[in-house]
C-alpha atoms as a PDB file:
ATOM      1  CA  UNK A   1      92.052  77.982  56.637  1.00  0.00           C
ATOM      2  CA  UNK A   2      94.327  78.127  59.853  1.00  0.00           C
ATOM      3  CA  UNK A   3      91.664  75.033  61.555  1.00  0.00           C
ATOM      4  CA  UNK A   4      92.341  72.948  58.559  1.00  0.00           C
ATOM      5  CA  UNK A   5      96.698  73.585  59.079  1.00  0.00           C
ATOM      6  CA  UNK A   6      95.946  73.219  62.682  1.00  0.00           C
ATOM      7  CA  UNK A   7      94.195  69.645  62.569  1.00  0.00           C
ATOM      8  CA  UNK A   8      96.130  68.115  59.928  1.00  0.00           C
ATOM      9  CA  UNK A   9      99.083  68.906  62.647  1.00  0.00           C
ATOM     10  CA  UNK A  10      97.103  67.463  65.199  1.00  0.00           C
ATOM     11  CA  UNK A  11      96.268  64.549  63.231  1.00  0.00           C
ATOM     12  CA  UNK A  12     100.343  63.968  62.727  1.00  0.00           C
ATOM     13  CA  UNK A  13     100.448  64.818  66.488  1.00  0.00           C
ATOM     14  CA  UNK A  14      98.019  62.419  67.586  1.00  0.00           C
ATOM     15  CA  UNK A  15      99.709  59.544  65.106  1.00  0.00           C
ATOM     16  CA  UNK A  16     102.925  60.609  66.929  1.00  0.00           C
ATOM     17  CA  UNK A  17     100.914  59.644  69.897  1.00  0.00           C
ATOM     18  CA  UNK A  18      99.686  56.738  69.632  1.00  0.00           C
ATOM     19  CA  UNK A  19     103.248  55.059  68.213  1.00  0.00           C
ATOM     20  CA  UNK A  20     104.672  56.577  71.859  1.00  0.00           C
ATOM     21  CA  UNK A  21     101.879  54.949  74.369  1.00  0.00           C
ATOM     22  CA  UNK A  22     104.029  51.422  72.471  1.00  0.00           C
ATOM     23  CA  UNK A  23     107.091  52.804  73.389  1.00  0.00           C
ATOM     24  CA  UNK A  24     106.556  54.825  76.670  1.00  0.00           C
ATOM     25  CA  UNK A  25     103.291  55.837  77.810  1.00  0.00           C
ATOM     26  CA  UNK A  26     105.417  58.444  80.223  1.00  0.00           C
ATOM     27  CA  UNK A  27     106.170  59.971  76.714  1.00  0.00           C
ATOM     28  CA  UNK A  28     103.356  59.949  75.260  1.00  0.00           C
ATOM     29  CA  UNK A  29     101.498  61.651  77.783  1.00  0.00           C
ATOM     30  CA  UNK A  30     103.905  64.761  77.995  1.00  0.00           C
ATOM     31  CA  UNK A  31     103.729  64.931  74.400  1.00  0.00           C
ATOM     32  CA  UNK A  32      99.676  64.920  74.819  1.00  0.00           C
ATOM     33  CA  UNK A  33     100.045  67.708  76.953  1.00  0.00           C
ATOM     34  CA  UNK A  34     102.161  69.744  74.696  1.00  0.00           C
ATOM     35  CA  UNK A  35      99.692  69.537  71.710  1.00  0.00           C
ATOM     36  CA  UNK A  36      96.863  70.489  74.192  1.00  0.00           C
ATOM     37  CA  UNK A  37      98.677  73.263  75.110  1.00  0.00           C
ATOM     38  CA  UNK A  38      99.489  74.223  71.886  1.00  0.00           C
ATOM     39  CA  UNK A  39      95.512  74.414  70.673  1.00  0.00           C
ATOM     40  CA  UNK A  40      94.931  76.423  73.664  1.00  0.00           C
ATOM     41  CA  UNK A  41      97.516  78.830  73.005  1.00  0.00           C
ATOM     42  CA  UNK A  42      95.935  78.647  68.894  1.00  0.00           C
ATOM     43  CA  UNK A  43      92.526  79.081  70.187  1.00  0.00           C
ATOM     44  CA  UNK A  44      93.304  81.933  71.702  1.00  0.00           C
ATOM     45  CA  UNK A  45      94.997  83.703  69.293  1.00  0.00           C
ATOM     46  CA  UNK A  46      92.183  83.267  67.206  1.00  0.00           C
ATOM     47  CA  UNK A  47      90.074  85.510  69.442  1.00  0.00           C
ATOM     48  CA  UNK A  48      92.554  88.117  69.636  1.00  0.00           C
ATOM     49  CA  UNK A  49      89.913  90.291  67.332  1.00  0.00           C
ATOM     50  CA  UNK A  50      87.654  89.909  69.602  1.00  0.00           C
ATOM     51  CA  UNK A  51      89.520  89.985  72.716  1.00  0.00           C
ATOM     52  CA  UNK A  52      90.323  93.904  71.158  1.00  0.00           C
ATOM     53  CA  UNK A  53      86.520  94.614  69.803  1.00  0.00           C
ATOM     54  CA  UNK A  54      84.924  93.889  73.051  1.00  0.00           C
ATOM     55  CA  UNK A  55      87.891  95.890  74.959  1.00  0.00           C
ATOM     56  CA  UNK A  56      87.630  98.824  72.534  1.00  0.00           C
ATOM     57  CA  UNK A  57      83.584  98.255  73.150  1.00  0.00           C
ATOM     58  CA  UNK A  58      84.276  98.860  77.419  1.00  0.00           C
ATOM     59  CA  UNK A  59      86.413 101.783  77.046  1.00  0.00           C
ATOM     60  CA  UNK A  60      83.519 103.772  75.863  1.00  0.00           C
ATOM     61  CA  UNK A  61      81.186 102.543  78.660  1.00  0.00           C
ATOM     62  CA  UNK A  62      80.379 103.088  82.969  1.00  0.00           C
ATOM     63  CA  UNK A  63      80.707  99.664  83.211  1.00  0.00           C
ATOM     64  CA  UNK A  64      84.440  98.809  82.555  1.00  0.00           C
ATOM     65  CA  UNK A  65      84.561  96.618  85.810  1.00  0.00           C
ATOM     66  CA  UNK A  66      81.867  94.165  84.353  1.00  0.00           C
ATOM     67  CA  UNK A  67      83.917  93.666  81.115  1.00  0.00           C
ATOM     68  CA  UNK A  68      86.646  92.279  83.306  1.00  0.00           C
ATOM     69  CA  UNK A  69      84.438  90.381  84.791  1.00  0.00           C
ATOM     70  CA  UNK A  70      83.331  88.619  81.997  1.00  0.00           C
ATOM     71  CA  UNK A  71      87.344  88.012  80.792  1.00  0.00           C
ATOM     72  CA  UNK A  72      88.392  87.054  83.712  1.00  0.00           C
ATOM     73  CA  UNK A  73      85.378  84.004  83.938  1.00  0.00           C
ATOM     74  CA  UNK A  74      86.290  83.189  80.263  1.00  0.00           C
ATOM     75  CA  UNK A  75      89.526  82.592  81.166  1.00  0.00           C
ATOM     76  CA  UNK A  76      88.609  80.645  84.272  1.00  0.00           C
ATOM     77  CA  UNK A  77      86.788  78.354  82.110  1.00  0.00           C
ATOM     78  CA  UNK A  78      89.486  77.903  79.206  1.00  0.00           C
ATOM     79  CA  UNK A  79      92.188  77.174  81.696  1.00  0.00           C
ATOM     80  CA  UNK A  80      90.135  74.957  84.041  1.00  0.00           C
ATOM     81  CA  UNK A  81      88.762  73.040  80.984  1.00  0.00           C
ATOM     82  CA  UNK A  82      92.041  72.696  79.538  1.00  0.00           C
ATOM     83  CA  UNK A  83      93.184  71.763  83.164  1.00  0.00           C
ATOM     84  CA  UNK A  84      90.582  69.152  83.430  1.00  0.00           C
ATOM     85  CA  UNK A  85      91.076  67.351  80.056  1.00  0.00           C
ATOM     86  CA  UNK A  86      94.702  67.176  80.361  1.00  0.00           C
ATOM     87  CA  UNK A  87      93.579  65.116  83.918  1.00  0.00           C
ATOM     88  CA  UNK A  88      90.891  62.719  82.519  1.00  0.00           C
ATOM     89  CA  UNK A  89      93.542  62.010  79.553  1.00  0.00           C
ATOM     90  CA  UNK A  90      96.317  61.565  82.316  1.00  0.00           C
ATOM     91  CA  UNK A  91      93.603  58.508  83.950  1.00  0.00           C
ATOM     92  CA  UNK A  92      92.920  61.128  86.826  1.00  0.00           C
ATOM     93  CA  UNK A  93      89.341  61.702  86.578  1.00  0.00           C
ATOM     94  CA  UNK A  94      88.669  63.047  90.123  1.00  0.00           C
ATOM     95  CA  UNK A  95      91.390  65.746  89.840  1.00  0.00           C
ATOM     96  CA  UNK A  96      89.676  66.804  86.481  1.00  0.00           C
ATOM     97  CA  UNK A  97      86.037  66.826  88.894  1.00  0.00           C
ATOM     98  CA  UNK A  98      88.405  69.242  91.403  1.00  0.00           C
ATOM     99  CA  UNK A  99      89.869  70.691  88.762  1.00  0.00           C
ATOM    100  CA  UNK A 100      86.086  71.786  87.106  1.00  0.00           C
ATOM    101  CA  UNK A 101      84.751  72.421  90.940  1.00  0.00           C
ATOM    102  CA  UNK A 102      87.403  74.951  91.744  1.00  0.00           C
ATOM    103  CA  UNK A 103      86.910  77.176  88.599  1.00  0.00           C
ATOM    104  CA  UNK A 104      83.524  76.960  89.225  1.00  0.00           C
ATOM    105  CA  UNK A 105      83.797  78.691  92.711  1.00  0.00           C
ATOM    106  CA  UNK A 106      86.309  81.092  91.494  1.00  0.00           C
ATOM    107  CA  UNK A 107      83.960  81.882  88.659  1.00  0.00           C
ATOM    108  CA  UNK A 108      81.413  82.580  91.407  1.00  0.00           C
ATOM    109  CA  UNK A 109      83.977  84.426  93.612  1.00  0.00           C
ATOM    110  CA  UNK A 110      84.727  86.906  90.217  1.00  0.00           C
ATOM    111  CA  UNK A 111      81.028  87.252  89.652  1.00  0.00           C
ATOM    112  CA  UNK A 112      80.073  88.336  93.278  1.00  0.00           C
ATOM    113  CA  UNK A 113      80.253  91.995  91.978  1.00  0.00           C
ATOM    114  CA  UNK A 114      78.006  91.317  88.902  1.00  0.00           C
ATOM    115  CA  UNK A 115      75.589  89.360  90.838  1.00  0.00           C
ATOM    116  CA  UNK A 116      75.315  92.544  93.461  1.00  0.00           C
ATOM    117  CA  UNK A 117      74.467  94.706  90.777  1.00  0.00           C
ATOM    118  CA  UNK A 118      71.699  92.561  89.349  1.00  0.00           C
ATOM    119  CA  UNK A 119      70.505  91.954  92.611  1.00  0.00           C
ATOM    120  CA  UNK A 120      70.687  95.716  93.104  1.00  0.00           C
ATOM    121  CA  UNK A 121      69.209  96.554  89.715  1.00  0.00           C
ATOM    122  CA  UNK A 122      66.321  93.868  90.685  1.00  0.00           C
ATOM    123  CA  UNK A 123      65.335  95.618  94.139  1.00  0.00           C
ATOM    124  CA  UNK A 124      64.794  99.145  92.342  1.00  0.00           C
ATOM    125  CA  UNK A 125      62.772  97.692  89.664  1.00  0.00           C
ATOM    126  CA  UNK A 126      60.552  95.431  92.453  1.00  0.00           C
ATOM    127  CA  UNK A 127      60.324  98.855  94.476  1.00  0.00           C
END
């Protein structure tokens, strides 16, 4: 029921919008940032429940490190898509392509300790 609330708002939003790129497309564009913020920040809060079962889930294991891991790349990917959107509606396409190419290396950088592991899990089963 909260996604239906949520885009009938953005639908009033996005009419908002569209009646500002007539009268100021400087306006218009700081307003589009605002409601994209404000579905990211809605998004989230939608995943609190699981945000808390998955961190209830790596309290009870040996591999707490890996679960950080994997929140840490999530959130890599929600900001940098976020990020990237707000660029390609802003006419900057090529910062959204940095934008995408930097989360992608720090998602890499973040997952150098997960990859070691599988590597290392990989060379005990091959031996």
């Amino acid at each position: 029921m909260d996604v239906i609330k949520l885009i009938s708002i953005v639908i009033c939003c996005l009419m908002i919008i569209i009646l500002l790129k007539k009268v100021s497309a400087d306006y218009a564009l700081f307003a589009s940032c605002l409601v994209n913020i404000s579905i990211t920040l809605f998004s989230l809060g939608i995943l609190i429940p699981v945000f808390d079962f998955i961190n209830n889930l790596s309290g009870n294991t040996s591999h707490k490190a890996l679960y950080g891991i994997m929140f840490k790349s999530a959130g890599i990917c929600m900001l940098c898509t976020v990020g990237a959107e707000i660029c390609k509606d802003s006419g900057e396409a090529s910062i959204a392509s940095k934008i995408t190419l930097a989360g992608k290396c720090t998602l890499i950088a973040y997952a150098l300790p997960l990859i070691k592991e599988v590597f290392g899990y990989a060379q005990k089963f091959m031996e």
